[in-house]
N, C-alpha and C. Protein backbone atom coordinates (compact mmCIF):
# COMPACT_ATOMS: atom_id res chain seq x y z
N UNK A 1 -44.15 45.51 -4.59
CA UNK A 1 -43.18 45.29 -5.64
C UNK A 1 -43.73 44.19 -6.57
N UNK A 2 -43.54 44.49 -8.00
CA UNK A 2 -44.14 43.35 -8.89
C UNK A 2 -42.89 42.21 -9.51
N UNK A 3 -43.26 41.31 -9.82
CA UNK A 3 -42.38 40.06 -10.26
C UNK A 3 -42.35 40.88 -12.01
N UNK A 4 -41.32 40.10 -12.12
CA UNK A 4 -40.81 40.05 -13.68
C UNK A 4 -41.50 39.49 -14.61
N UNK A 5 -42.48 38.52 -14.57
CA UNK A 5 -43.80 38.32 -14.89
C UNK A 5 -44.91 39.53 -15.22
N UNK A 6 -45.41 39.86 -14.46
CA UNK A 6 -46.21 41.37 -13.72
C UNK A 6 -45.47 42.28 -14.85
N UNK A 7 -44.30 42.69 -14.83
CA UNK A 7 -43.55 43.68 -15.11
C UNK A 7 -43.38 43.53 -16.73
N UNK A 8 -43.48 41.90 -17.47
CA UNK A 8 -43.04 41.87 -18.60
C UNK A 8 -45.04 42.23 -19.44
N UNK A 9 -45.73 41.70 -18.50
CA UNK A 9 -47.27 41.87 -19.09
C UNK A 9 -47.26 43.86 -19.33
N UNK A 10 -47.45 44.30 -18.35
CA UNK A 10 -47.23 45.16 -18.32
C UNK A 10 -47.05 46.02 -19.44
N UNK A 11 -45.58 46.01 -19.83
CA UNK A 11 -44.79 45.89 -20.96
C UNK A 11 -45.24 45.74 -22.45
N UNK A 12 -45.93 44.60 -22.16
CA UNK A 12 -46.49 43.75 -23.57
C UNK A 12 -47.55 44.61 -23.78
N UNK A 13 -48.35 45.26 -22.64
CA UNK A 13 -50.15 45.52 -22.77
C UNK A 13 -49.54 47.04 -23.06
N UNK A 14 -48.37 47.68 -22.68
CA UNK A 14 -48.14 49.24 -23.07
C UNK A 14 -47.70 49.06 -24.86
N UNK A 15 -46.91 48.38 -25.34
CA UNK A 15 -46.55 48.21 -26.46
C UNK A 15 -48.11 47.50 -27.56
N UNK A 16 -48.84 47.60 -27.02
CA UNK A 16 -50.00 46.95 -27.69
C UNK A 16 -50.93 48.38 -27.88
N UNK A 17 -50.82 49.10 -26.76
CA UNK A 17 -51.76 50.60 -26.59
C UNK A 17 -50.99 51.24 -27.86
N UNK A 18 -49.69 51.24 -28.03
CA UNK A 18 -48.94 52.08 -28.65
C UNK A 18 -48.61 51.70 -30.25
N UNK A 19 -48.82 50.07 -30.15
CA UNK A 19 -49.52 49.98 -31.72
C UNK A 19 -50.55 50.47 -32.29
N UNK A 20 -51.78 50.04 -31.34
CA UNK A 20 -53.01 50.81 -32.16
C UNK A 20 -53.52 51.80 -32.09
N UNK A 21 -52.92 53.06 -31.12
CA UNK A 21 -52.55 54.45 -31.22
C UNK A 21 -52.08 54.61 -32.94
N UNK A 22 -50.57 54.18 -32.57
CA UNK A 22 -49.98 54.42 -34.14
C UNK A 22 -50.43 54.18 -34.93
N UNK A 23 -51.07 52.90 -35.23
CA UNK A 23 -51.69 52.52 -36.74
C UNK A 23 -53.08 51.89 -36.41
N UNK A 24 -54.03 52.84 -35.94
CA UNK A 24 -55.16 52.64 -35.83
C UNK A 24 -56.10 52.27 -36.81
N UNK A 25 -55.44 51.86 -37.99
CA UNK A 25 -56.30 51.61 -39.43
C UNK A 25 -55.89 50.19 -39.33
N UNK A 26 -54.70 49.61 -38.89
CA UNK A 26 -54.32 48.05 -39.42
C UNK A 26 -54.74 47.20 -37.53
N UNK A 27 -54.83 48.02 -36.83
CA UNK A 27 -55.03 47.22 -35.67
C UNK A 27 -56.89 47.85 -34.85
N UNK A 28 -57.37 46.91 -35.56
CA UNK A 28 -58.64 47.61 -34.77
C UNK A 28 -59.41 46.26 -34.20
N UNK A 29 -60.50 46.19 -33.83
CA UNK A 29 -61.63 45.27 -33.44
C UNK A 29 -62.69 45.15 -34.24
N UNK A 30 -63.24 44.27 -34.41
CA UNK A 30 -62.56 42.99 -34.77
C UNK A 30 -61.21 43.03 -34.98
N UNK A 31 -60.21 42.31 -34.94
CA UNK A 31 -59.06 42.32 -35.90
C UNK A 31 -58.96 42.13 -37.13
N UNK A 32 -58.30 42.27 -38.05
CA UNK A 32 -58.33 42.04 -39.46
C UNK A 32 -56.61 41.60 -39.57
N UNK A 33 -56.77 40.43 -40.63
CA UNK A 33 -55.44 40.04 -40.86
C UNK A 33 -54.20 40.98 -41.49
N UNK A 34 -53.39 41.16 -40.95
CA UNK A 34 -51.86 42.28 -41.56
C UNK A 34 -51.23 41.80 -42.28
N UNK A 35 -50.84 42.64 -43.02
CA UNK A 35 -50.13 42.28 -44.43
C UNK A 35 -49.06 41.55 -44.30
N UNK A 36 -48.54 40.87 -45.15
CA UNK A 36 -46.87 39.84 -44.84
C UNK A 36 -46.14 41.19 -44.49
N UNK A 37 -45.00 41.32 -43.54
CA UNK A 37 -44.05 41.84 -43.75
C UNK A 37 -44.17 43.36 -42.69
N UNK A 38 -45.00 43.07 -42.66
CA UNK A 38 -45.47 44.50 -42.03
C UNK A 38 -44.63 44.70 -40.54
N UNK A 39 -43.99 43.75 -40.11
CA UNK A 39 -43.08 43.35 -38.97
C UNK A 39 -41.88 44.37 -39.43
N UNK A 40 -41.60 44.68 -39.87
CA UNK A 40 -40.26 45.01 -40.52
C UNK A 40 -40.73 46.80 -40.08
N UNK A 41 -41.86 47.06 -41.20
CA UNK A 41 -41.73 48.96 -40.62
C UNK A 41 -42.35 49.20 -39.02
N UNK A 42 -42.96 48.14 -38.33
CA UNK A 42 -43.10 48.23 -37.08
C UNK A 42 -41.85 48.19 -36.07
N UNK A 43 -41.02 47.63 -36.49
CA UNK A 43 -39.79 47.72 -35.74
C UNK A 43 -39.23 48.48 -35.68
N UNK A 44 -38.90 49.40 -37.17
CA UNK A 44 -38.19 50.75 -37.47
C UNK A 44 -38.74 51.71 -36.99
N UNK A 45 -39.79 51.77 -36.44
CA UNK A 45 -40.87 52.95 -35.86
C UNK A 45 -40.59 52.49 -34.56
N UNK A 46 -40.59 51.41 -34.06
CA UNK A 46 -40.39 51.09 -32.83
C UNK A 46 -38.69 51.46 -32.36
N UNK A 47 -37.99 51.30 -32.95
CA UNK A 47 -36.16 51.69 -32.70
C UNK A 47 -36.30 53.67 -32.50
N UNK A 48 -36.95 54.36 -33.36
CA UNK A 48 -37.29 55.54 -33.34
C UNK A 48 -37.49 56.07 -31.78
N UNK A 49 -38.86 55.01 -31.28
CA UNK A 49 -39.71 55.74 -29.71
C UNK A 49 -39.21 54.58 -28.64
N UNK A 50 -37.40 54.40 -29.05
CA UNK A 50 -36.76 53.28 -27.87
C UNK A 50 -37.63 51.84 -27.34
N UNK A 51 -38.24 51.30 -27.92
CA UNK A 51 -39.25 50.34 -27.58
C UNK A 51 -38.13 49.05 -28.33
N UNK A 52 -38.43 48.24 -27.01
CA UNK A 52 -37.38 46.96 -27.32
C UNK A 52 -38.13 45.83 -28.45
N UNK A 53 -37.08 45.62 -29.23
CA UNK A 53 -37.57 45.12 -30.59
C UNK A 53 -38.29 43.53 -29.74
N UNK A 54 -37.81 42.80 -29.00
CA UNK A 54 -38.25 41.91 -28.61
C UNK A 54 -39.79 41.82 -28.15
N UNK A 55 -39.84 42.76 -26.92
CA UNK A 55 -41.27 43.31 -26.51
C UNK A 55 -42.11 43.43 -28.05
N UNK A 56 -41.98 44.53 -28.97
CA UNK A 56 -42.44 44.88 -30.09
C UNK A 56 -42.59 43.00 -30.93
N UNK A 57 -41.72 42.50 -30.89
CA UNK A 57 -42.22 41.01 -31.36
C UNK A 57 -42.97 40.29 -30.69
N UNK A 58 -43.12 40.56 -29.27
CA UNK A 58 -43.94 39.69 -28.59
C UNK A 58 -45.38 39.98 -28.23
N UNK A 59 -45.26 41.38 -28.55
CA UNK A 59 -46.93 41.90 -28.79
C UNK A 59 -47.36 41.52 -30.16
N UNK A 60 -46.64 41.51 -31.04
CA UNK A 60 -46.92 41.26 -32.76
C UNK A 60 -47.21 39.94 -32.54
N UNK A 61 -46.77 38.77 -31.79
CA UNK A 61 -47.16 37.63 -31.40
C UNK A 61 -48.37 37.79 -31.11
N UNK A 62 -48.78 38.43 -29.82
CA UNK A 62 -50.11 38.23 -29.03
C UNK A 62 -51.17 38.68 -29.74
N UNK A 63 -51.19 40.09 -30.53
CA UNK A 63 -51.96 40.26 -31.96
C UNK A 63 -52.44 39.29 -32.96
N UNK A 64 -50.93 38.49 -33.28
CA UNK A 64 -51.81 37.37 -34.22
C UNK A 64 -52.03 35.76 -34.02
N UNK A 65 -51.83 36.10 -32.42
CA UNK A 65 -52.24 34.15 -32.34
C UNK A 65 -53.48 34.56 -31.11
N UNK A 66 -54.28 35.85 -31.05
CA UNK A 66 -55.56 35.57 -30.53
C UNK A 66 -56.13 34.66 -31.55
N UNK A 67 -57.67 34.26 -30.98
CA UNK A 67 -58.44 33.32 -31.75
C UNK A 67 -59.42 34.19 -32.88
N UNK A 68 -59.31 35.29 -32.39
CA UNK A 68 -60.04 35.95 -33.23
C UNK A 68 -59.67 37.02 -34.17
N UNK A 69 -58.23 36.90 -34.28
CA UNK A 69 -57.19 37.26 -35.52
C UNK A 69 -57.35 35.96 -36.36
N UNK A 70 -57.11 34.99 -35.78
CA UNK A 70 -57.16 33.80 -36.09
C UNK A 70 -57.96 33.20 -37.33
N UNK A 71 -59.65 33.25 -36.53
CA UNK A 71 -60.41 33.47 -37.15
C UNK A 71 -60.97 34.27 -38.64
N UNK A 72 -60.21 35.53 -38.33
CA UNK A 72 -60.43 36.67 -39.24
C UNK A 72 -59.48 36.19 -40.83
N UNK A 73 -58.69 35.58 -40.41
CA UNK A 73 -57.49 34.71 -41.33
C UNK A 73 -58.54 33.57 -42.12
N UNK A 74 -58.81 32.81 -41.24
CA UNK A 74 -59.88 31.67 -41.88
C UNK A 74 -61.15 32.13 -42.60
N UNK A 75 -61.32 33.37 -42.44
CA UNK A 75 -62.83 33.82 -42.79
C UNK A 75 -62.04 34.30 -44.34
N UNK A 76 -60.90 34.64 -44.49
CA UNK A 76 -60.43 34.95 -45.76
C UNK A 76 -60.40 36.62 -46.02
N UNK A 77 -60.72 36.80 -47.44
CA UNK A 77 -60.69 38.30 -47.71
C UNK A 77 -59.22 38.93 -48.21
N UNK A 78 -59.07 40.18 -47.58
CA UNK A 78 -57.75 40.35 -48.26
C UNK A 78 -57.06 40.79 -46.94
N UNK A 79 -55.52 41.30 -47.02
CA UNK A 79 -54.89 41.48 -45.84
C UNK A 79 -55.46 43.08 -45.65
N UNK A 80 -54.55 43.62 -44.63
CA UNK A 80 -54.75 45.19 -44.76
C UNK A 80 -52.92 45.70 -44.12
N UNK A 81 -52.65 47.01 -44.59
CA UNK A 81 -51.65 47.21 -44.73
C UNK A 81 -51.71 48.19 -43.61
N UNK A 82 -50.45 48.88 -42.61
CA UNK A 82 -50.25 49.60 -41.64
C UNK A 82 -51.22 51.04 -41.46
N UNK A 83 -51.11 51.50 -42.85
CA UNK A 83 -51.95 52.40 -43.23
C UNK A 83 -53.90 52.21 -43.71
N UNK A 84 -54.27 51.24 -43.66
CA UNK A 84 -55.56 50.43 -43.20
C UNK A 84 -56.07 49.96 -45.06
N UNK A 85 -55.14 50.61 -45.84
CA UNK A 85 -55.15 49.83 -47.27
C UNK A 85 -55.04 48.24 -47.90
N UNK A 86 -55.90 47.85 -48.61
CA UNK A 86 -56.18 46.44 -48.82
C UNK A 86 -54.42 46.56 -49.12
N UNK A 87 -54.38 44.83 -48.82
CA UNK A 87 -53.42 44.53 -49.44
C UNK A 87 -53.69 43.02 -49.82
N UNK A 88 -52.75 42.39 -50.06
CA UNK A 88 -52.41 40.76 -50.70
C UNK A 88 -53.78 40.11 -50.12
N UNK A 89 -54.69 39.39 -50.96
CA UNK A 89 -55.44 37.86 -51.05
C UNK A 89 -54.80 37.13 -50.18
N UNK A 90 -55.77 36.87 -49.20
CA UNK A 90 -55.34 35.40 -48.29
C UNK A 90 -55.36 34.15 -48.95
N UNK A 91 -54.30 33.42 -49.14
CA UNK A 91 -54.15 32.28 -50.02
C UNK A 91 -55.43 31.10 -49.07
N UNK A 92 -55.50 30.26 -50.37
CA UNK A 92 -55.96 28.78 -49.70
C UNK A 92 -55.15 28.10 -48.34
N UNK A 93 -54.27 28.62 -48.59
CA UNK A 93 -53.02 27.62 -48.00
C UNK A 93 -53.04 28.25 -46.46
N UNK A 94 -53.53 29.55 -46.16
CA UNK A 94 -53.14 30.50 -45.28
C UNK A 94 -54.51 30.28 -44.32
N UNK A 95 -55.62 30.21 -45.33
CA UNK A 95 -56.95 29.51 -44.53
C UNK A 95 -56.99 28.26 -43.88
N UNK A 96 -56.22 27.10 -44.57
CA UNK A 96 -56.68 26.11 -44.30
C UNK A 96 -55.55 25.76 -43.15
N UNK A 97 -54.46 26.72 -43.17
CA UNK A 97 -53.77 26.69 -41.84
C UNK A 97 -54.53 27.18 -40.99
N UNK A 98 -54.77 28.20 -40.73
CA UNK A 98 -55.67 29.19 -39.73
C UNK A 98 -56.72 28.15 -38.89
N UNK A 99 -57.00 27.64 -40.12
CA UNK A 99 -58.42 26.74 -39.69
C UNK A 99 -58.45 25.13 -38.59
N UNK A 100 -56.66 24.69 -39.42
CA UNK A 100 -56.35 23.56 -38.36
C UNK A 100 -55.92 24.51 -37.01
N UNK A 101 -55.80 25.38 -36.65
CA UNK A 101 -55.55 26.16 -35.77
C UNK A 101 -56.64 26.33 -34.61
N UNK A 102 -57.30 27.03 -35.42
CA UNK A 102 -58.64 27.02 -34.80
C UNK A 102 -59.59 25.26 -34.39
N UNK A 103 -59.26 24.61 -34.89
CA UNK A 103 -59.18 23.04 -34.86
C UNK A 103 -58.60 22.39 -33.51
N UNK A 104 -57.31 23.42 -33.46
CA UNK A 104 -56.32 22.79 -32.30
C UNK A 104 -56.44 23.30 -31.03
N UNK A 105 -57.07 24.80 -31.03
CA UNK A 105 -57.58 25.58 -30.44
C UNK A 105 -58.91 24.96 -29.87
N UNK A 106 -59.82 24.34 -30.15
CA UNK A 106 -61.11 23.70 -29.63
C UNK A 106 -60.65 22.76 -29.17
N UNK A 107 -59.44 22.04 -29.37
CA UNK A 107 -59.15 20.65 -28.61
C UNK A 107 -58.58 20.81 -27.32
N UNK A 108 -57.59 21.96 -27.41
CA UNK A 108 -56.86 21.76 -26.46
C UNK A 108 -57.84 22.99 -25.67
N UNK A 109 -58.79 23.48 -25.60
CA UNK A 109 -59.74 23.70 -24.72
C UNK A 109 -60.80 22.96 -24.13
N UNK A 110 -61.55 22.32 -25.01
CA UNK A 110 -61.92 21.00 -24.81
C UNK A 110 -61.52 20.34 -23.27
N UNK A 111 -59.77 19.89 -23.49
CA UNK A 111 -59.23 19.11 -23.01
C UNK A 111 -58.70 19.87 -21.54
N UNK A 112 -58.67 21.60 -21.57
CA UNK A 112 -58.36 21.99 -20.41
C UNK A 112 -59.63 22.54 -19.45
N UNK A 113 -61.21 21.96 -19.97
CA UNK A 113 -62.47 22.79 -19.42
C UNK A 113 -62.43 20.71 -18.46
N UNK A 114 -61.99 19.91 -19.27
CA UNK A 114 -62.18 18.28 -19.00
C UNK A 114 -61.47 18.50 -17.39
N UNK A 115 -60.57 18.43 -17.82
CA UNK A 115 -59.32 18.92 -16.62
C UNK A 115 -59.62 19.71 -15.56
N UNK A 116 -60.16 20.70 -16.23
CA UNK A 116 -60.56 21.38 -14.64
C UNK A 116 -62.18 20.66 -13.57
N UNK A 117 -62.81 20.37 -15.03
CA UNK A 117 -64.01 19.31 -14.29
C UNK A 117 -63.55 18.40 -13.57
N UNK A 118 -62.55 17.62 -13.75
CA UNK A 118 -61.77 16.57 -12.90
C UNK A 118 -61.43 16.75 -11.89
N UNK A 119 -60.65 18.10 -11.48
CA UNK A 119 -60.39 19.02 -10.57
C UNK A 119 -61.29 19.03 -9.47
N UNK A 120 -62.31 19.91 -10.61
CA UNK A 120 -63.73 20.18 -9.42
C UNK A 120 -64.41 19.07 -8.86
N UNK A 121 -64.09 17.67 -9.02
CA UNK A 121 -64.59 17.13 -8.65
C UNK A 121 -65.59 16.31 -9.66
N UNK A 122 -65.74 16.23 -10.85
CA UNK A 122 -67.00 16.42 -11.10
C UNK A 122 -66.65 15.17 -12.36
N UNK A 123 -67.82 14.31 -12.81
CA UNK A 123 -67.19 13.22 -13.45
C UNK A 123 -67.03 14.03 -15.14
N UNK A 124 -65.44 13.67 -15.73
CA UNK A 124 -65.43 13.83 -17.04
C UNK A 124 -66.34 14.03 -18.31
N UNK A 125 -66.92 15.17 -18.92
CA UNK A 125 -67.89 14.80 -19.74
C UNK A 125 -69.49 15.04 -19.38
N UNK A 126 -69.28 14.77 -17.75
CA UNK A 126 -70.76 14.28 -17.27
C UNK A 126 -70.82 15.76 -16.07
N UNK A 127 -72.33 16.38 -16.45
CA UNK A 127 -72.88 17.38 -15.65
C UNK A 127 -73.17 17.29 -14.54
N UNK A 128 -73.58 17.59 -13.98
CA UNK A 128 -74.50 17.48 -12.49
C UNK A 128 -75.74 17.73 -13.02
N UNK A 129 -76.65 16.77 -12.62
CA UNK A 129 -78.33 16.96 -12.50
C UNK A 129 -78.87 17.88 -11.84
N UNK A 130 -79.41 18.48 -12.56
CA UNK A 130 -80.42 19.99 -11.67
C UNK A 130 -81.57 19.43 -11.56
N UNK A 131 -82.47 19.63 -10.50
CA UNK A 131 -83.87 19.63 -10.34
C UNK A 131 -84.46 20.22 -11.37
N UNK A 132 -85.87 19.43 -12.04
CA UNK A 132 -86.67 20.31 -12.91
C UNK A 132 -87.69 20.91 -12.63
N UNK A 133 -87.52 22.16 -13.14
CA UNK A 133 -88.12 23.46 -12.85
C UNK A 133 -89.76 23.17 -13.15
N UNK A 134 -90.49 23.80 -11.86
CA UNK A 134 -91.89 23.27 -12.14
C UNK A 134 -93.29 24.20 -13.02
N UNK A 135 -93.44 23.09 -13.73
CA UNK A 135 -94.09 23.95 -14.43
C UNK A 135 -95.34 24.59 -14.00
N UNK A 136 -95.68 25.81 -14.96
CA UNK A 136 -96.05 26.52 -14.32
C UNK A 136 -97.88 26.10 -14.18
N UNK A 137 -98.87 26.33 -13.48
CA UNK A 137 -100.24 26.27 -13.41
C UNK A 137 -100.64 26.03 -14.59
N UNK A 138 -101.82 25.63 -14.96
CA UNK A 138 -102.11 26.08 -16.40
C UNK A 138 -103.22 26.75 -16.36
N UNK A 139 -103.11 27.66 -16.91
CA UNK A 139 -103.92 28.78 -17.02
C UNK A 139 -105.19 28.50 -17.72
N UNK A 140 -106.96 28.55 -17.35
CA UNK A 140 -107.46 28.35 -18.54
C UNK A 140 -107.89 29.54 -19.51
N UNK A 141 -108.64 28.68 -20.70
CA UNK A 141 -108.47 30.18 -21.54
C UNK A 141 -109.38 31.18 -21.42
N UNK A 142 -109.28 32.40 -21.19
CA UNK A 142 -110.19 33.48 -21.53
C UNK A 142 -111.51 33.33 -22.13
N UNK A 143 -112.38 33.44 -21.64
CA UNK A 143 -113.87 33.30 -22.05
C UNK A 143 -114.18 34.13 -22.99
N UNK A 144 -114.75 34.16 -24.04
CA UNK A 144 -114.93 34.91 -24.88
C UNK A 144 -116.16 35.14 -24.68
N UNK A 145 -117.06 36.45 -24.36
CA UNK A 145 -118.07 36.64 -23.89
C UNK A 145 -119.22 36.65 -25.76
N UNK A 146 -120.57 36.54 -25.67
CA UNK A 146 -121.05 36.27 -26.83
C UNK A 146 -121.08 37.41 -27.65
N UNK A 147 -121.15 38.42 -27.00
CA UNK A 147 -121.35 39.91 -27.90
C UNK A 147 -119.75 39.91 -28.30
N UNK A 148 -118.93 39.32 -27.60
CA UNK A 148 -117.55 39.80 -28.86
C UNK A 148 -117.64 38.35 -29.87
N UNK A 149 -118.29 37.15 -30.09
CA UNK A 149 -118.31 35.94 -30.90
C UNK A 149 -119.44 36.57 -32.17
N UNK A 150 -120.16 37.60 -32.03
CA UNK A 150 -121.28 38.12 -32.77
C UNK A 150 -120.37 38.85 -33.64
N UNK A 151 -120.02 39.79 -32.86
CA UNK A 151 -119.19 40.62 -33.51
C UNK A 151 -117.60 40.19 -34.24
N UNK A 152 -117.00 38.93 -33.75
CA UNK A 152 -116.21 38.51 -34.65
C UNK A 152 -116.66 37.93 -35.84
N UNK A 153 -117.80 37.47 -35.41
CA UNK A 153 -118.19 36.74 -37.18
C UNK A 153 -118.94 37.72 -37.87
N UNK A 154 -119.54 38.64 -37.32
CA UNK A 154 -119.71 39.78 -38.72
C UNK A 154 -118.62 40.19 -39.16
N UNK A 155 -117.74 40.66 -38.73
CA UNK A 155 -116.43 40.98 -39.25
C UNK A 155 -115.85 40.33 -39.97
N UNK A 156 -115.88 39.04 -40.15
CA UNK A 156 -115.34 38.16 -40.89
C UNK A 156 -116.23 38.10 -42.41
């Protein structure tokens, strides 16, 4: 038997198959940023095939706060519409949010890779020393016998 947890992922990861089934032009990989508004005919399509408007918002969540929707926002360009048609210019304003995002996103990873080093045991910041790898023989060089030194300098 699965927890309500289990059961709500689930949920989220079927309503995500069933977006980019449907509108395989506005939801692809890479991601590309979606047009303002586009929440609105996803819902009405979603009330149609009984899919709970909430679920349907909480996948539309998980769509655009990956890092690499994220990203795709900061990189700029234009939006794209349900039907995979340009739409609206990403403003300045829309980048330079995206971007403290992605900003906040390196910190607070940063701060949870610190954390788990702490965990493991291991001092903050600071690696463990590996043995260095030994180098290898040194090889000497290939003799160049005189009949090929004759024959390189006529050639030349």
């Amino acid at each position: 038997m699965t927890n309500k947890k289990q059961r709500r992922g689930q949920a989220l990861r079927e309503v995500l198959v069933w977006l980019k089934a449907t509108w395989p032009a506005a939801f692809t990989e890479p991601p590309r940023p979606l047009a303002l508004g586009v929440h609105r005919a996803i819902h009405e399509s979603a009330s149609e095939v009984e899919t709970k408007p909430a679920m349907v918002t909480a996948a539309l969540g998980t769509w655009c706060n990956r890092i690499s929707y994220i990203r795709a926002v900061a990189d700029g360009g234009h939006r794209v519409s349900l039907d995979g048609s340009q739409g609206e210019q990403i403003t300045p304003e829309q980048r330079e949010h995206a971007r403290q995002r992605i900003r906040q996103h390196q910190v607070t990873a940063r701060q949870k890779r610190k954390a788990r080093q702490q965990r493991e045991g291991l001092a903050a910041g600071v690696r463990q020393r590996c043995e260095p790898t030994p180098r290898p023989a040194q090889i000497a060089p290939r003799r160049v016998s005189t009949r090929r030194q004759l024959t390189l300098r006529r050639s030349k």
